[in-house]
C-alpha atoms as a PDB file:
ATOM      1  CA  UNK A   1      16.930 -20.706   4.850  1.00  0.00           C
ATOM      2  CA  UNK A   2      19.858 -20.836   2.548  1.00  0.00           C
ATOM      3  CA  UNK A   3      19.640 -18.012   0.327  1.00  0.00           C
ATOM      4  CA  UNK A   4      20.262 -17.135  -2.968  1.00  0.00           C
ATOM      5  CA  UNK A   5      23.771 -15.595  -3.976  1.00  0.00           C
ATOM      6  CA  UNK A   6      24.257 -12.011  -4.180  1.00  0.00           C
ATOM      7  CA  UNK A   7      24.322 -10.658  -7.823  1.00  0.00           C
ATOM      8  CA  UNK A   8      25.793  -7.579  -8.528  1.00  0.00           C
ATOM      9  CA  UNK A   9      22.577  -6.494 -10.380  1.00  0.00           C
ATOM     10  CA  UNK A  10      20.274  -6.690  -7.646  1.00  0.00           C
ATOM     11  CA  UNK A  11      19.603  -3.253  -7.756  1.00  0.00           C
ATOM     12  CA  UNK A  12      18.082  -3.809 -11.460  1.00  0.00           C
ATOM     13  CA  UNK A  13      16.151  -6.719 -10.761  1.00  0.00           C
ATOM     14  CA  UNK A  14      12.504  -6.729 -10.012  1.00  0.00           C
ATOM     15  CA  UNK A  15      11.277  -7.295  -6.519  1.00  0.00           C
ATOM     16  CA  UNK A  16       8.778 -10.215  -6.454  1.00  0.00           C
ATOM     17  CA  UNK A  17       7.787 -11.347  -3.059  1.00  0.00           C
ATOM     18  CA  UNK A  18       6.097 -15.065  -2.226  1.00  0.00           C
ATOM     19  CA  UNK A  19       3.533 -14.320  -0.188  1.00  0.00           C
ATOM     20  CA  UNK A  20       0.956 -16.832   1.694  1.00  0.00           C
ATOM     21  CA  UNK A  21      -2.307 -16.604   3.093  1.00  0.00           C
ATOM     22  CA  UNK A  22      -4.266 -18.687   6.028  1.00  0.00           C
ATOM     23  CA  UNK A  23      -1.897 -20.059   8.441  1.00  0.00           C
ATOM     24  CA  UNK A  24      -3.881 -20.171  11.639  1.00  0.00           C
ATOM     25  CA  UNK A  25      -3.806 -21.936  15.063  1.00  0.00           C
ATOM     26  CA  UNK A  26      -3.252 -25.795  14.264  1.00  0.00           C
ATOM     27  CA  UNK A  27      -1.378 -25.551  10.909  1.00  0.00           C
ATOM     28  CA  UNK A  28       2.072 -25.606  11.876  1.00  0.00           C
ATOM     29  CA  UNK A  29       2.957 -28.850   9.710  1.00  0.00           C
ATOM     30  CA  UNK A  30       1.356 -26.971   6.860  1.00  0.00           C
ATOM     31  CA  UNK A  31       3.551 -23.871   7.382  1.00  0.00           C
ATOM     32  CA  UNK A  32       6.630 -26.385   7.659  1.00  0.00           C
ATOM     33  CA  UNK A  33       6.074 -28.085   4.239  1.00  0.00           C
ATOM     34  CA  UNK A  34       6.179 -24.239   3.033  1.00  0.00           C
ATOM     35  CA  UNK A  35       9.447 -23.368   4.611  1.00  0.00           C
ATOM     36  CA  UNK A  36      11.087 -26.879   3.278  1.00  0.00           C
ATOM     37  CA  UNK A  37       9.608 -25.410   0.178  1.00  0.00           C
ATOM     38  CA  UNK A  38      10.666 -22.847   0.057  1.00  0.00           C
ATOM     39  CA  UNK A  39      14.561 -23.483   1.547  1.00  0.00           C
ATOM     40  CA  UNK A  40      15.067 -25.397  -1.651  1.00  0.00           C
ATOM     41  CA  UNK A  41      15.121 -22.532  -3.620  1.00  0.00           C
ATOM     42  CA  UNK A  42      16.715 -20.083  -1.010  1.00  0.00           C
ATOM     43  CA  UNK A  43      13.657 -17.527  -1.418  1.00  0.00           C
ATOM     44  CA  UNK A  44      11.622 -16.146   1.648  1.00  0.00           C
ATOM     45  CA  UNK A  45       8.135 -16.107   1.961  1.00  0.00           C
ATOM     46  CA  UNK A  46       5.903 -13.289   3.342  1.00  0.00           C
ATOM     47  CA  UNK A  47       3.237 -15.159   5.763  1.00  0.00           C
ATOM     48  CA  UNK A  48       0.016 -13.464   6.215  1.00  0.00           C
ATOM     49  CA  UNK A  49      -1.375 -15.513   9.603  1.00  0.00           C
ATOM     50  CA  UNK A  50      -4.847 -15.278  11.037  1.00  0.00           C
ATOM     51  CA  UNK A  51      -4.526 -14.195  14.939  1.00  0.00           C
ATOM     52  CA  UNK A  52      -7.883 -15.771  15.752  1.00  0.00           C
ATOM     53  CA  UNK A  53      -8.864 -15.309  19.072  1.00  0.00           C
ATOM     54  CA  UNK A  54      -9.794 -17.269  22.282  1.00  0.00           C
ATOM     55  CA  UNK A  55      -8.944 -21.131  22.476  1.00  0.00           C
ATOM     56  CA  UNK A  56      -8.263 -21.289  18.275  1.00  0.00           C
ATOM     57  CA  UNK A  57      -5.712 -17.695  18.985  1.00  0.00           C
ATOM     58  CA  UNK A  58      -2.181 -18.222  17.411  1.00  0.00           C
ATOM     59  CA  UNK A  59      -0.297 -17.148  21.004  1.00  0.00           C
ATOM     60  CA  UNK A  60      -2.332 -20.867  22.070  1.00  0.00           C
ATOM     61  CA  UNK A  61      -0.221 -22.796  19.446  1.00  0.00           C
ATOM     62  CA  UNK A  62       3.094 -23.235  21.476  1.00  0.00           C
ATOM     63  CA  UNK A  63       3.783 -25.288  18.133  1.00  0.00           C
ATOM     64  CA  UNK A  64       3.507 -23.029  15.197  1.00  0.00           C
ATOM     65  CA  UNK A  65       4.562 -19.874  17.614  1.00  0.00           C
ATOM     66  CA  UNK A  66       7.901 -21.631  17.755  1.00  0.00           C
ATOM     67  CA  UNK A  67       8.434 -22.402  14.112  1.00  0.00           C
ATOM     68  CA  UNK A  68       6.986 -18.824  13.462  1.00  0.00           C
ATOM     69  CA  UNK A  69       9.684 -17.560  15.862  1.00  0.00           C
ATOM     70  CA  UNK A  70      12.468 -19.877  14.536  1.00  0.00           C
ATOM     71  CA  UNK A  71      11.788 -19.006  10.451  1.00  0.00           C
ATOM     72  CA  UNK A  72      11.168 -15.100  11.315  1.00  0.00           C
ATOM     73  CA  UNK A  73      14.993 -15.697  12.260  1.00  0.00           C
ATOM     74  CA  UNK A  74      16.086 -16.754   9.384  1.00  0.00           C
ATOM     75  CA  UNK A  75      14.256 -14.185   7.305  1.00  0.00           C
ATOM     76  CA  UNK A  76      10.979 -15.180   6.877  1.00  0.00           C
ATOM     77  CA  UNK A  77       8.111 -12.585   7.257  1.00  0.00           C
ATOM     78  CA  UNK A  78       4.805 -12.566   9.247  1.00  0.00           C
ATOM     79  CA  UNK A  79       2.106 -10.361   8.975  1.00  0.00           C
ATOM     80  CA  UNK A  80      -1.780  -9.927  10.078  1.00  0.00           C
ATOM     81  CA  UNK A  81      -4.419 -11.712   7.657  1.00  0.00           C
ATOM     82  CA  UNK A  82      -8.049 -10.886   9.710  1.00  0.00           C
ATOM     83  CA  UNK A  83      -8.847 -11.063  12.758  1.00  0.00           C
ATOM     84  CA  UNK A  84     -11.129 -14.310  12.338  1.00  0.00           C
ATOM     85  CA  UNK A  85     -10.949 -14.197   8.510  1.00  0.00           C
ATOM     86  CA  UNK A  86     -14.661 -13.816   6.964  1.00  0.00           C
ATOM     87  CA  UNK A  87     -15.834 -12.183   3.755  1.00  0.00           C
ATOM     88  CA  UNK A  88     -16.703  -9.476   5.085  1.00  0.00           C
ATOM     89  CA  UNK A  89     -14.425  -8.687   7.997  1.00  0.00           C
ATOM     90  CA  UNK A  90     -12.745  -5.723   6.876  1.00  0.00           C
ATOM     91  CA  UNK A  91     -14.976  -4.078   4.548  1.00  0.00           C
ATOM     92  CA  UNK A  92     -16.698  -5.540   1.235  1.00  0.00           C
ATOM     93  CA  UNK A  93     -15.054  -8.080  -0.822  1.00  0.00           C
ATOM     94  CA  UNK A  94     -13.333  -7.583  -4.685  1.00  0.00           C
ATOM     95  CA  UNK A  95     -16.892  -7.680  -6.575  1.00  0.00           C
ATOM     96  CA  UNK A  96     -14.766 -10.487  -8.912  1.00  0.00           C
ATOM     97  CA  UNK A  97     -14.540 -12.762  -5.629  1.00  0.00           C
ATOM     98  CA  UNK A  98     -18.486 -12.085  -5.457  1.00  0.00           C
ATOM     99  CA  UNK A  99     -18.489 -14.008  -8.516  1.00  0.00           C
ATOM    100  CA  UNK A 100     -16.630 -16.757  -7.317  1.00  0.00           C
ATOM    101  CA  UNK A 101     -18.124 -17.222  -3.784  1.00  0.00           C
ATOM    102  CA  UNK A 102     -21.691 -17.661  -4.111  1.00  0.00           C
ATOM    103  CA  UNK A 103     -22.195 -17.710  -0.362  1.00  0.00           C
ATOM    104  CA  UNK A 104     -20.588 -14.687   0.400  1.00  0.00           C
ATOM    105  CA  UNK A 105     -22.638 -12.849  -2.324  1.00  0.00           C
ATOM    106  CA  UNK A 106     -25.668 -14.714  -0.312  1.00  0.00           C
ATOM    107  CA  UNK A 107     -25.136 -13.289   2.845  1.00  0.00           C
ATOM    108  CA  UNK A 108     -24.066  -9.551   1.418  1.00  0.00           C
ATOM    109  CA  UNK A 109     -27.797  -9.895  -0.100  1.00  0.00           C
ATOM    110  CA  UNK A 110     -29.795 -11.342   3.103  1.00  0.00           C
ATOM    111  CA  UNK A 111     -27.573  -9.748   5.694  1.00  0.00           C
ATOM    112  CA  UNK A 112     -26.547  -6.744   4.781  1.00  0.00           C
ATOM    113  CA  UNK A 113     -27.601  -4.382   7.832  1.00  0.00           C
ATOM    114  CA  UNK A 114     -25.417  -6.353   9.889  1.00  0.00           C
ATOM    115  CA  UNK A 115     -22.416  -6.222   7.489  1.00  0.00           C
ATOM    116  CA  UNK A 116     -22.705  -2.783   7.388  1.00  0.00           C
ATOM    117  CA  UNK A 117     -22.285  -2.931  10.955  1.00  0.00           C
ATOM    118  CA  UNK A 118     -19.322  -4.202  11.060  1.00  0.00           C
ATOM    119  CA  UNK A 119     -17.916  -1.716   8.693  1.00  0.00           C
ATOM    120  CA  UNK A 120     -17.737   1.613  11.638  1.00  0.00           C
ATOM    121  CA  UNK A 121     -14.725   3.080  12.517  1.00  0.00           C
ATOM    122  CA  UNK A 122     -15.162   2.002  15.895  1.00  0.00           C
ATOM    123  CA  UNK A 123     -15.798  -1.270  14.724  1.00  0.00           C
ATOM    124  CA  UNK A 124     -12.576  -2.002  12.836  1.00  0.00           C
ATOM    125  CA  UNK A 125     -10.434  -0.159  15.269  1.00  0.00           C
ATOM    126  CA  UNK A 126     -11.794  -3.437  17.886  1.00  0.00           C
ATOM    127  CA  UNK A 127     -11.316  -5.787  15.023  1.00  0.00           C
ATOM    128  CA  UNK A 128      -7.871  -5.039  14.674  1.00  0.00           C
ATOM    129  CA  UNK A 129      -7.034  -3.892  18.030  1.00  0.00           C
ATOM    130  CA  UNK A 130      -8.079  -7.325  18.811  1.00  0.00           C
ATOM    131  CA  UNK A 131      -5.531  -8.880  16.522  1.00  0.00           C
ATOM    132  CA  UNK A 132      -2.996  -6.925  17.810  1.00  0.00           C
ATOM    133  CA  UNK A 133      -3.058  -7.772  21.620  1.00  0.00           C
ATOM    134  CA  UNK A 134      -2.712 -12.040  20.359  1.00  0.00           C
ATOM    135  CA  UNK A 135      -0.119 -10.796  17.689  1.00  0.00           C
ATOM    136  CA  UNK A 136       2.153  -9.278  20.316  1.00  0.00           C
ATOM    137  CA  UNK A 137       1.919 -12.223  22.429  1.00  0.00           C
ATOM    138  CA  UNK A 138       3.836 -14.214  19.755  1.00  0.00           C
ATOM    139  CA  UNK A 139       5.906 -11.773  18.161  1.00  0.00           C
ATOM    140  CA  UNK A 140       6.751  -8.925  20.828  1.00  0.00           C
ATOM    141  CA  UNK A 141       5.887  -5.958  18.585  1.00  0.00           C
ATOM    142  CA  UNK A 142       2.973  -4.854  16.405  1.00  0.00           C
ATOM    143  CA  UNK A 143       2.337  -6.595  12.304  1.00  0.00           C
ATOM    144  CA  UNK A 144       3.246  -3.091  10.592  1.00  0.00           C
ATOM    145  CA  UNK A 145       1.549  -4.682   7.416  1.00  0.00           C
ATOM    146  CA  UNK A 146      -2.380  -6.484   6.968  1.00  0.00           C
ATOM    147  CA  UNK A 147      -3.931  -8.720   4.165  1.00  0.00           C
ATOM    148  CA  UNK A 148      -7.526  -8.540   4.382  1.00  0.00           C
ATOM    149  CA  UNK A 149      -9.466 -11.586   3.201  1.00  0.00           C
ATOM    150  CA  UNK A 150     -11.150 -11.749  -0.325  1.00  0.00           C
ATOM    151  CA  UNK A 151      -9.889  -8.662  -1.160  1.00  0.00           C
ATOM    152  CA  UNK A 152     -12.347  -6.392   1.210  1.00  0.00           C
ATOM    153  CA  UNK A 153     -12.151  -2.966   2.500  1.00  0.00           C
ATOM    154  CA  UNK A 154     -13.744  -0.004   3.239  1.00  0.00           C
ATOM    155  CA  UNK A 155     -13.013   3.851   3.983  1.00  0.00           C
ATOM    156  CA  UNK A 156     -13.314   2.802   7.892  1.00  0.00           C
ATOM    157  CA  UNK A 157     -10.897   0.020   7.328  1.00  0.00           C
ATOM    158  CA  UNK A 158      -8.575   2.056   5.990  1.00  0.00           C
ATOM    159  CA  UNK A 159      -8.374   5.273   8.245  1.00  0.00           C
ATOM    160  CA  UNK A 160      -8.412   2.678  11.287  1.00  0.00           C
ATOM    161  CA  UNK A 161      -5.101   0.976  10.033  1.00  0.00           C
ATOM    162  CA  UNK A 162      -3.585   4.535   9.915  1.00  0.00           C
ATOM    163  CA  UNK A 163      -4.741   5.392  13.496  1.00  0.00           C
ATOM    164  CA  UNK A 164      -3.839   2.016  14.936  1.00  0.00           C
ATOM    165  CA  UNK A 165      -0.061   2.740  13.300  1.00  0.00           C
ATOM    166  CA  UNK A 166      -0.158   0.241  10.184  1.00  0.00           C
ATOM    167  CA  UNK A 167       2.426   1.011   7.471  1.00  0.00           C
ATOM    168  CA  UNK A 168       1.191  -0.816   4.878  1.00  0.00           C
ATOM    169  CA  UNK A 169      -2.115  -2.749   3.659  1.00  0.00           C
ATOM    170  CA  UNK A 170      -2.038  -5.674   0.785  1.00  0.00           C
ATOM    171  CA  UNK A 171      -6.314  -5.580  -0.635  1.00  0.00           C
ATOM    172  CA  UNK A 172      -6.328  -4.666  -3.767  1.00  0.00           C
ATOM    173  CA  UNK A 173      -6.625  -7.212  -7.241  1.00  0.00           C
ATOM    174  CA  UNK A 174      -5.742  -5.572 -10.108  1.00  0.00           C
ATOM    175  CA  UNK A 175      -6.063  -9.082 -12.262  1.00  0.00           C
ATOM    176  CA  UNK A 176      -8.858 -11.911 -11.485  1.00  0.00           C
ATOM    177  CA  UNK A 177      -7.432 -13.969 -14.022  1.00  0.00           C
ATOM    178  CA  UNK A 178      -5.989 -16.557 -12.233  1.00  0.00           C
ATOM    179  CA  UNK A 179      -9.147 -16.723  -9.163  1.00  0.00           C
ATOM    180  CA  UNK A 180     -11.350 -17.193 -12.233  1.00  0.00           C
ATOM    181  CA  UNK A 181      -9.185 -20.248 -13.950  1.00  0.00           C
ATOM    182  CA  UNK A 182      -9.192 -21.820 -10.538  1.00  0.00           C
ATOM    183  CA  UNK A 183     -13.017 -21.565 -10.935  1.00  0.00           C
ATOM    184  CA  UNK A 184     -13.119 -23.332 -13.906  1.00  0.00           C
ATOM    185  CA  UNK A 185     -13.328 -20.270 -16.337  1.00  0.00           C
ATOM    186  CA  UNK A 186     -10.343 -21.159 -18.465  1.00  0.00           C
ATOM    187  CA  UNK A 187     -11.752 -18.981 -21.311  1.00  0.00           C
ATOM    188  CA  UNK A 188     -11.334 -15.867 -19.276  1.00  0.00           C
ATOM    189  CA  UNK A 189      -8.387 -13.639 -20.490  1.00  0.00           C
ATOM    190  CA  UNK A 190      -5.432 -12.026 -18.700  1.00  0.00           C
ATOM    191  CA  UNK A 191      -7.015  -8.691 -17.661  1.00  0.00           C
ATOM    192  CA  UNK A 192      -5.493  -6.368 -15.779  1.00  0.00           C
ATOM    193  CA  UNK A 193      -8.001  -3.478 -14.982  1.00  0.00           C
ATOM    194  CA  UNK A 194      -6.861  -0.476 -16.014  1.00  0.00           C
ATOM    195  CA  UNK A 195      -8.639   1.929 -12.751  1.00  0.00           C
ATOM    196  CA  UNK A 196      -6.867  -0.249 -10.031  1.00  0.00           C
ATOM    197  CA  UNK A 197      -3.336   0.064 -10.286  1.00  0.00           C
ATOM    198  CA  UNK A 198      -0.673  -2.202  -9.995  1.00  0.00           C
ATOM    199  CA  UNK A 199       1.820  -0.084  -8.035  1.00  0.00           C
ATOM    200  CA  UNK A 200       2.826   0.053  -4.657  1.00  0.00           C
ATOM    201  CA  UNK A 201       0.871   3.728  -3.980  1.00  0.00           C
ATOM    202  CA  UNK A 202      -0.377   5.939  -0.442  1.00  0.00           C
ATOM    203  CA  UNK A 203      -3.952   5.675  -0.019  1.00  0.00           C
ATOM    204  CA  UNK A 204      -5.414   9.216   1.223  1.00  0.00           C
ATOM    205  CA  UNK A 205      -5.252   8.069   4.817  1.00  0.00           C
ATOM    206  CA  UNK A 206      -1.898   7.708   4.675  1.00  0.00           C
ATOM    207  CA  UNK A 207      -0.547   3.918   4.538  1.00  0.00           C
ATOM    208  CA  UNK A 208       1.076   2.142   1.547  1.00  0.00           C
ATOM    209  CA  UNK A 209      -1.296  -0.015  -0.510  1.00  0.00           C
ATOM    210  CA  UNK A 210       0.435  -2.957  -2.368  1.00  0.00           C
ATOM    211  CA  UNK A 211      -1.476  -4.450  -4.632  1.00  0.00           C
ATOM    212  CA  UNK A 212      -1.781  -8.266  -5.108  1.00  0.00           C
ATOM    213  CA  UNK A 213      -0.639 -10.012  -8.288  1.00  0.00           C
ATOM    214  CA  UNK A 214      -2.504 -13.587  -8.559  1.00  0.00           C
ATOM    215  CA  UNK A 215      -2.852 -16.712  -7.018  1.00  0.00           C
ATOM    216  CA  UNK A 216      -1.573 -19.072  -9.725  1.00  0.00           C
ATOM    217  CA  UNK A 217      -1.901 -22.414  -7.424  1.00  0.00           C
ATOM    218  CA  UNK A 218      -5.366 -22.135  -5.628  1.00  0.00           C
ATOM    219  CA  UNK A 219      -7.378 -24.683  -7.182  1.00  0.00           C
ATOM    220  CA  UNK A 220      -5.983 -26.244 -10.187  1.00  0.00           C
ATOM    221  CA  UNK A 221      -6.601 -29.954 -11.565  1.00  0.00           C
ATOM    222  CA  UNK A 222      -4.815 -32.811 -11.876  1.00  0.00           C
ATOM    223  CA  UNK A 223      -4.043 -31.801 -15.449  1.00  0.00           C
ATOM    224  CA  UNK A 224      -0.354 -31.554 -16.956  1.00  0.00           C
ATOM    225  CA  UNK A 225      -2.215 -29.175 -19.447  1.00  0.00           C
ATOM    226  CA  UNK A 226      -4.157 -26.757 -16.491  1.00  0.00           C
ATOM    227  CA  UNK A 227      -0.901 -26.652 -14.567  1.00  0.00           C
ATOM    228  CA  UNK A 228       1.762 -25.481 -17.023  1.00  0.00           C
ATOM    229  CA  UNK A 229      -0.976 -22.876 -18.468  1.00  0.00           C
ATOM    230  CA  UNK A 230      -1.240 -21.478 -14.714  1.00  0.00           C
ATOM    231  CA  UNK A 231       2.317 -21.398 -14.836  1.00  0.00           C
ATOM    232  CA  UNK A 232       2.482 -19.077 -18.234  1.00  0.00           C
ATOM    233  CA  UNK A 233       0.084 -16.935 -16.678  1.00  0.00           C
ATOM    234  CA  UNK A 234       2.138 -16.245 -13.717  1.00  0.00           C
ATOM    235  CA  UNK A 235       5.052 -15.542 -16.380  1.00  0.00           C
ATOM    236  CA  UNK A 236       2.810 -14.057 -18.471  1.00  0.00           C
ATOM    237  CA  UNK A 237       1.881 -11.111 -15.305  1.00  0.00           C
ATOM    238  CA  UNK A 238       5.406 -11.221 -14.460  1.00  0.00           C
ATOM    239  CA  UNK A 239       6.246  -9.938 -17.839  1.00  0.00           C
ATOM    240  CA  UNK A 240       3.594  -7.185 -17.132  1.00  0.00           C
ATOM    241  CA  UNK A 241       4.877  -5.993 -14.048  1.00  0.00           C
ATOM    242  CA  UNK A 242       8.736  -6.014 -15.215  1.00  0.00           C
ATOM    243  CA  UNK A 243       7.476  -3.816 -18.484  1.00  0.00           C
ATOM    244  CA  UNK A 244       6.114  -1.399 -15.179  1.00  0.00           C
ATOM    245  CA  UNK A 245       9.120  -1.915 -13.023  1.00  0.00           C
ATOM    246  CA  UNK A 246       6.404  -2.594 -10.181  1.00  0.00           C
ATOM    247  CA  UNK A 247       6.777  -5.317  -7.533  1.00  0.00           C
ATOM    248  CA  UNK A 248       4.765  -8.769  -7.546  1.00  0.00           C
ATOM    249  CA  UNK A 249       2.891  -9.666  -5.193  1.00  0.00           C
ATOM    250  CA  UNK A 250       2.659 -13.840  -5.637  1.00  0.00           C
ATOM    251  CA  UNK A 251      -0.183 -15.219  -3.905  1.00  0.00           C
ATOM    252  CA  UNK A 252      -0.912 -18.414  -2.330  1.00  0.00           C
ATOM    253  CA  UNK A 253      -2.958 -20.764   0.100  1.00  0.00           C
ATOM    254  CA  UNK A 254      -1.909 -23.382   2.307  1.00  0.00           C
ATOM    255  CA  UNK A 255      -5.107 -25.424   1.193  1.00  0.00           C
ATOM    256  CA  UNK A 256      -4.341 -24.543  -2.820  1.00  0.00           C
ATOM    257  CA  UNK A 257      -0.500 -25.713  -2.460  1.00  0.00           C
ATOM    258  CA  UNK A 258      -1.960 -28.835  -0.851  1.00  0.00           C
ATOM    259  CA  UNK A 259      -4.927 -29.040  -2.970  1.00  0.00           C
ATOM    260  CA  UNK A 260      -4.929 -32.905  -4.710  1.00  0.00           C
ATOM    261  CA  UNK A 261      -6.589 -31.796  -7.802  1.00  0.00           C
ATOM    262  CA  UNK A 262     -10.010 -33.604  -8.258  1.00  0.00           C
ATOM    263  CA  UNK A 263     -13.030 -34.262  -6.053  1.00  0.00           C
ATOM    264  CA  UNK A 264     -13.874 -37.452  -7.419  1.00  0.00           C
ATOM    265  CA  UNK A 265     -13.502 -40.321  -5.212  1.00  0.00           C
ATOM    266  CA  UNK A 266     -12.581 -42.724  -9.061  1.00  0.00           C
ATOM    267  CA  UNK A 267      -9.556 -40.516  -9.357  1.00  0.00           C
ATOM    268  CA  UNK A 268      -6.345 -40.727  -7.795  1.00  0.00           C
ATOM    269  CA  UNK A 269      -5.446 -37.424  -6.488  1.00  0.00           C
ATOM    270  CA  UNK A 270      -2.268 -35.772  -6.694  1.00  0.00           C
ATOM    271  CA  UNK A 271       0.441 -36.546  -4.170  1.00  0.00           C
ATOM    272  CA  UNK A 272       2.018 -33.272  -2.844  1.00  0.00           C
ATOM    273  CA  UNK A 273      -0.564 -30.792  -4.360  1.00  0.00           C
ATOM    274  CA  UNK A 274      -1.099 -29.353  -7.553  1.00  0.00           C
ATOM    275  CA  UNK A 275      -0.617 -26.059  -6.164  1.00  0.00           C
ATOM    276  CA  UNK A 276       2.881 -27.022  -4.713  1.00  0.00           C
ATOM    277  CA  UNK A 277       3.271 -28.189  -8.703  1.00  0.00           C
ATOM    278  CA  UNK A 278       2.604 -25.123  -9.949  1.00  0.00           C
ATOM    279  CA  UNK A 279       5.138 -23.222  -8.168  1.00  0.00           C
ATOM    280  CA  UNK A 280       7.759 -25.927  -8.371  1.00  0.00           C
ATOM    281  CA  UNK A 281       7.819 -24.675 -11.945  1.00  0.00           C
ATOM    282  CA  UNK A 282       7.057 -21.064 -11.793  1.00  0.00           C
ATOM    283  CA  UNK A 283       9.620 -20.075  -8.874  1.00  0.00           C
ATOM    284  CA  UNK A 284      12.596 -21.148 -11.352  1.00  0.00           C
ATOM    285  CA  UNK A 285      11.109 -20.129 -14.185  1.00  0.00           C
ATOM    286  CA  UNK A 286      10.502 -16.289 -12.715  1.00  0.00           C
ATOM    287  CA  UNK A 287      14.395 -16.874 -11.667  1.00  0.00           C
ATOM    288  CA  UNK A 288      15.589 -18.323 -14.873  1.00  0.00           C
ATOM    289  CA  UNK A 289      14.663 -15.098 -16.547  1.00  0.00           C
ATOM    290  CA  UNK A 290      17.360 -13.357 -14.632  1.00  0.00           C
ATOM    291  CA  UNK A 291      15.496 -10.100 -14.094  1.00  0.00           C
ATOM    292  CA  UNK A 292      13.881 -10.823 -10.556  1.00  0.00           C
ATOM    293  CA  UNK A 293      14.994 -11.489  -7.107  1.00  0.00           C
ATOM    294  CA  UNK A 294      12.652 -12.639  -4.580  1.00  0.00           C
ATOM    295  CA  UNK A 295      12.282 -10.267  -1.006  1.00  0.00           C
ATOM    296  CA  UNK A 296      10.050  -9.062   1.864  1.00  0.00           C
ATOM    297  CA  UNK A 297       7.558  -6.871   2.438  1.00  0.00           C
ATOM    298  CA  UNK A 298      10.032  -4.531   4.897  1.00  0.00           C
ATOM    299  CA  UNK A 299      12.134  -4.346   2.201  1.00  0.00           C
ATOM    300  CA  UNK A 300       9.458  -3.475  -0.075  1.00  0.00           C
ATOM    301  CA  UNK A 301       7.965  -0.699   2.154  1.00  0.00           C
ATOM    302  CA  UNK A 302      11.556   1.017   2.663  1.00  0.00           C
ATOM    303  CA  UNK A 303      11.836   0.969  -1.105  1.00  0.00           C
ATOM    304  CA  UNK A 304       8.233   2.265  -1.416  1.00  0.00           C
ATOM    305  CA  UNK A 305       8.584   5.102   0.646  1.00  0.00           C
ATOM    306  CA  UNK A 306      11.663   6.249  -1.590  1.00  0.00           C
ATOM    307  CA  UNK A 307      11.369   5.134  -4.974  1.00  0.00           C
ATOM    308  CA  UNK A 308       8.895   8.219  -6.512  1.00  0.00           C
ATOM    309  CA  UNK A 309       7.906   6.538  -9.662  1.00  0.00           C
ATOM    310  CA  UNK A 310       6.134   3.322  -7.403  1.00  0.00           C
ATOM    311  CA  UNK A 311       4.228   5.584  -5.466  1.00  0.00           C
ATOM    312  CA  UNK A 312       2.513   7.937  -8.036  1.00  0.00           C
ATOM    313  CA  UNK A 313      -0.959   6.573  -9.466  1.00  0.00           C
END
């Protein structure tokens, strides 16, 4: 990765990290086209991988443990996303991605006893237990962070985190904005709920919660229109978070970068992604305001841990 030139302001700038979601056993091309992404502007991205487990585990990917192995070196970050990655996994999903995933708000309705049941302390310790033995196989050492899916928790997930060691969790959604323009609701208007804060802040069992800012490339058309409005947005929440001096939290999906923008077979899709075309515009557009600088999440959590005016709620 060839990295941005020190300023002497970095101090003053904003943290924003590029973070990813989804990389799992087979998708080691996908996570290359990222890192060749993301070399050309010199930024590092903050992976949140999927262990998995049996024959689809990440530790049975010689391929992508390698290139996982090579980029970590040259400053790329990996952490936990799931164990197998389902709605419902780690506790019960944002009730905004209810709205948007009408399956998942299917099975919370039919299934419900059994969701519950996977929502025990002694059921989430396994979960993530489990995802630690096949995350140690690849990277020698526990993930000291974890991105739950769809924005889920629970109290159970929480408190097991803190007894399995976790520093630092990434659920929360303080703005749906850009989850509900992928879904077609382009009417919707930048809301950023005032009871779920956008600052890095200590849950009551102890780890660091960083919220998530949005995911500005998930499912966006083939429109020159739809893509340069996604990319105000994500200025338009950058502006938000400089006027708090808290850290953003970019989102993103291998499947939304790569996503050709239309599902009808009469129209020529989009060569690259329009999710790739979103960011090729907002990255140096966040940068071109000189008042960010893009980092990791260990960064973030030693800054957390001793910056006072983050951490209070």
């Amino acid at each position: 990765m060839t990295k941005l030139p020190p300023t002497e302001n970095a101090g003053k700038l904003l943290p924003v990290a590029w973070t990813n979601d989804d990389i799992e056993f087979g998708r080691s091309d996908e996570l290359q086209r990222h890192l060749d992404f993301l070399n050309r502007f010199g930024i590092p991205g903050v992976f949140f991988v999927i262990p998995g487990e049996g024959g689809a585990a990440i530790d049975r990917d010689q391929k992508l443990v390698d290139l996982m192995r090579s980029a970590a070196r040259e400053g790329h970050e990996f952490y936990q996303h799931g164990f197998r990655h389902h709605a419902f996994e780690c506790g019960i999903p944002d009730m905004g991605m209810f709205a948007l995933d009408q399956d998942a708000q299917r099975r919370f309705d039919e299934e419900r006893a059994s969701i519950e049941a996977m929502h025990t302390f002694e059921a989430q310790i396994e979960m993530l237990a489990a995802g630690q033995r096949v995350w140690r196989k690849v990277f020698g050492v526990d993930s000291s962070g974890f991105r739950p899916g769809w924005g889920a928790y629970c109290t159970n997930f929480y408190k097991a985190l803190a007894a399995l060691g976790y520093d630092w969790v990434s659920s929360s959604l303080p703005c749906m904005t850009s989850w509900f323009w992928s879904a077609g609701h382009w009417e919707e208007p930048m809301n950023f709920r005032g009871a779920i804060p956008t600052n890095p802040h200590r849950l009551p069992q102890g780890i660091i919660q960083f919220p998530l800012a949005g995911d500005y490339g998930f499912r966006v058309p083939k429109d020159p229109e739809k893509i340069d409005r996604m990319v105000g947005l994500g200025l338009d929440e950058f502006q938000v978070y400089l006027e708090r001096r808290h850290p953003m939290l970019i989102v993103s999906h291998w499947h939304g970068l790569e996503w050709r923008g239309t599902t009808s077979p009469d129209e020529e899709p989009l060569s690259g992604g329009t999710g790739y075309a979103v960011h090729e515009k907002l990255i140096p557009a966040i940068l071109a305001t000189g008042r960010a600088r893009f980092t990791g999440m260990r960064e973030l959590a030693e800054i957390a841990r001793s910056t006072p005016s983050w951490m209070e709620k």
